[in-house]
C-alpha atoms as a PDB file:
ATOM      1  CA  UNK A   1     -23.216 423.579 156.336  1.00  0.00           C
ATOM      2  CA  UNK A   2     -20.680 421.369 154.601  1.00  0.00           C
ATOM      3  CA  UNK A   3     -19.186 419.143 156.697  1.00  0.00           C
ATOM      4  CA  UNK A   4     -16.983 416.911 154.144  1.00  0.00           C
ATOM      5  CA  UNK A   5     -15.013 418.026 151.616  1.00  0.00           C
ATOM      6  CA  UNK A   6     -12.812 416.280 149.213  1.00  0.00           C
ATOM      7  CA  UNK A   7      -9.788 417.444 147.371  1.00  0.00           C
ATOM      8  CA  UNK A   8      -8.200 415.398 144.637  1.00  0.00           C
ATOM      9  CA  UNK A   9      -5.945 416.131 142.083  1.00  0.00           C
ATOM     10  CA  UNK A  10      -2.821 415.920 140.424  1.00  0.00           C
ATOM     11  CA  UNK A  11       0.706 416.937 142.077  1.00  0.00           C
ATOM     12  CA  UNK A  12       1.624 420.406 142.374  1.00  0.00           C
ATOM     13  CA  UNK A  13      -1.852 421.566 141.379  1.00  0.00           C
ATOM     14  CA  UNK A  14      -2.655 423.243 145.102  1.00  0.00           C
ATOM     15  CA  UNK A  15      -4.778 420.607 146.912  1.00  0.00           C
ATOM     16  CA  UNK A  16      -2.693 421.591 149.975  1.00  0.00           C
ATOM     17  CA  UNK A  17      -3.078 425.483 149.990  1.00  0.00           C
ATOM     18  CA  UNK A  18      -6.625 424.902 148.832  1.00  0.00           C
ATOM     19  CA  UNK A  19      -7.070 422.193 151.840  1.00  0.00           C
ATOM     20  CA  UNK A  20      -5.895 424.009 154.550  1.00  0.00           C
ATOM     21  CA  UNK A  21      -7.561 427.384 153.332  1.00  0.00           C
ATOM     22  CA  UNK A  22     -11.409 425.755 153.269  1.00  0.00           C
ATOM     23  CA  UNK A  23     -10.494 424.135 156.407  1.00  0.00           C
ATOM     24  CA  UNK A  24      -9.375 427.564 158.022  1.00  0.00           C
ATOM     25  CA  UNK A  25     -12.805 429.293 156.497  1.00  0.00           C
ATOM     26  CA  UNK A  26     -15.489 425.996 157.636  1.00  0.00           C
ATOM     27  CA  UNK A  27     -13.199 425.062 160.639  1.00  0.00           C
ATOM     28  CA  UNK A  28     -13.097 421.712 159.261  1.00  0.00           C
ATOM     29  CA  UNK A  29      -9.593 419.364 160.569  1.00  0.00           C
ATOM     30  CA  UNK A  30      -7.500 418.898 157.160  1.00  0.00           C
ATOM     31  CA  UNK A  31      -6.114 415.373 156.666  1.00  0.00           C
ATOM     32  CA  UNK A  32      -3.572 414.870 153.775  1.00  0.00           C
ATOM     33  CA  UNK A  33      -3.549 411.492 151.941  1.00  0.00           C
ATOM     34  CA  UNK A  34       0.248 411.519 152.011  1.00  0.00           C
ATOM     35  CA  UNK A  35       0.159 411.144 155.523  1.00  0.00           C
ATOM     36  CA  UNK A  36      -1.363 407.808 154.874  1.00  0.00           C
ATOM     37  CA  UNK A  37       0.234 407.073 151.989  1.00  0.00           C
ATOM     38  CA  UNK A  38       4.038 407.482 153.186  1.00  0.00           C
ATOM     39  CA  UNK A  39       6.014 406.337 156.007  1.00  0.00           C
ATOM     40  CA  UNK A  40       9.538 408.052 156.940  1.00  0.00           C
ATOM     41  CA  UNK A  41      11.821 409.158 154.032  1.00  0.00           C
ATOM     42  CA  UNK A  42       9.561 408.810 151.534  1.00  0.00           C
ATOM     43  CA  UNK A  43       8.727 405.090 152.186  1.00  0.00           C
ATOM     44  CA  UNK A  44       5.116 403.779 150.310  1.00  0.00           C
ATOM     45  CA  UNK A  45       3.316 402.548 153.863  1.00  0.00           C
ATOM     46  CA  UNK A  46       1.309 398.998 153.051  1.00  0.00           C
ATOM     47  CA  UNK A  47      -1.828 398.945 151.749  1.00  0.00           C
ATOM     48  CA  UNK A  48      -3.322 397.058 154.748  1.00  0.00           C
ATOM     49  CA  UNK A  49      -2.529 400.110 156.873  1.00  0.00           C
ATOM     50  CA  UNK A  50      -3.240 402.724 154.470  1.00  0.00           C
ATOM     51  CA  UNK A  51      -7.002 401.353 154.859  1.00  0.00           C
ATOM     52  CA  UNK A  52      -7.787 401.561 158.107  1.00  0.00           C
ATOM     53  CA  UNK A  53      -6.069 404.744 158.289  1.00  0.00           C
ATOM     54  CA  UNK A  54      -7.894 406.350 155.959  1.00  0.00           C
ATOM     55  CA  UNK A  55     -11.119 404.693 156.931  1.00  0.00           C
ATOM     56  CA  UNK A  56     -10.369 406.338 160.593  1.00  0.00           C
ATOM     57  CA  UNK A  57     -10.222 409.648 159.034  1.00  0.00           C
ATOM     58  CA  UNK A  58     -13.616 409.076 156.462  1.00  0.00           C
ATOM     59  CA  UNK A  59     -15.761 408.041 159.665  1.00  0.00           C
ATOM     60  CA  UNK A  60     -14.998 411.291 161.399  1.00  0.00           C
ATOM     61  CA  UNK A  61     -18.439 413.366 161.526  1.00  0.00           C
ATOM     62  CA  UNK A  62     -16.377 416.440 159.663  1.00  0.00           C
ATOM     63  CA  UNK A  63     -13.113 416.939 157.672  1.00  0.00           C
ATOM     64  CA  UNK A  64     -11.244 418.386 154.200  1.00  0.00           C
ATOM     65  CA  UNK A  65      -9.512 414.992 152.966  1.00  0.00           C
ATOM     66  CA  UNK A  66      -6.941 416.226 150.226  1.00  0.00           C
ATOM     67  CA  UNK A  67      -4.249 413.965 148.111  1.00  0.00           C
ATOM     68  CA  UNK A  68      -4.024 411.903 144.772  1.00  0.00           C
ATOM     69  CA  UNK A  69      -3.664 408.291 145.997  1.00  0.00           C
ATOM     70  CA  UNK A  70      -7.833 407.721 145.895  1.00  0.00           C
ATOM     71  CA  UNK A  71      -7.502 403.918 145.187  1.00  0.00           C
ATOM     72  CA  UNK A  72      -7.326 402.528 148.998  1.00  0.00           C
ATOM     73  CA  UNK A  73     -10.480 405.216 150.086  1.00  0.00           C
ATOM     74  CA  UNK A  74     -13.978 403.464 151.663  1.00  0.00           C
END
């Protein structure tokens, strides 16, 4: 079975929905990039946490990773 999936895309194009409707299926977690990407009231976080964060979530055994910022990714 699949046990990564990754979701890019442009915004408004569904990676959400689509994200949280594979994870429901698999019963893969769902991580969203903008979670990572922004801090409180639409503040860009850092790049030197955005790494690590998203680093944390890549080295997880299983997961649907969905978002548009793919620059900072492992």
């Amino acid at each position: 079975m699949v046990k990564r999936i990754m979701i890019v895309g442009g915004p408004g194009s569904g990676k959400s929905t689509l994200a949280r409707e594979v994870g429901a299926r698999l019963g893969l977690p769902v991580f969203h990039m903008d979670q990572i990407h922004w801090q409180e009231n639409w503040v860009e976080r850092p790049l030197v946490e955005k790494i690590p964060m998203a680093k944390a979530v890549v080295a997880q055994d299983a997961w649907v990773f969905e978002g548009g910022h793919v620059n900072y990714l492992p």
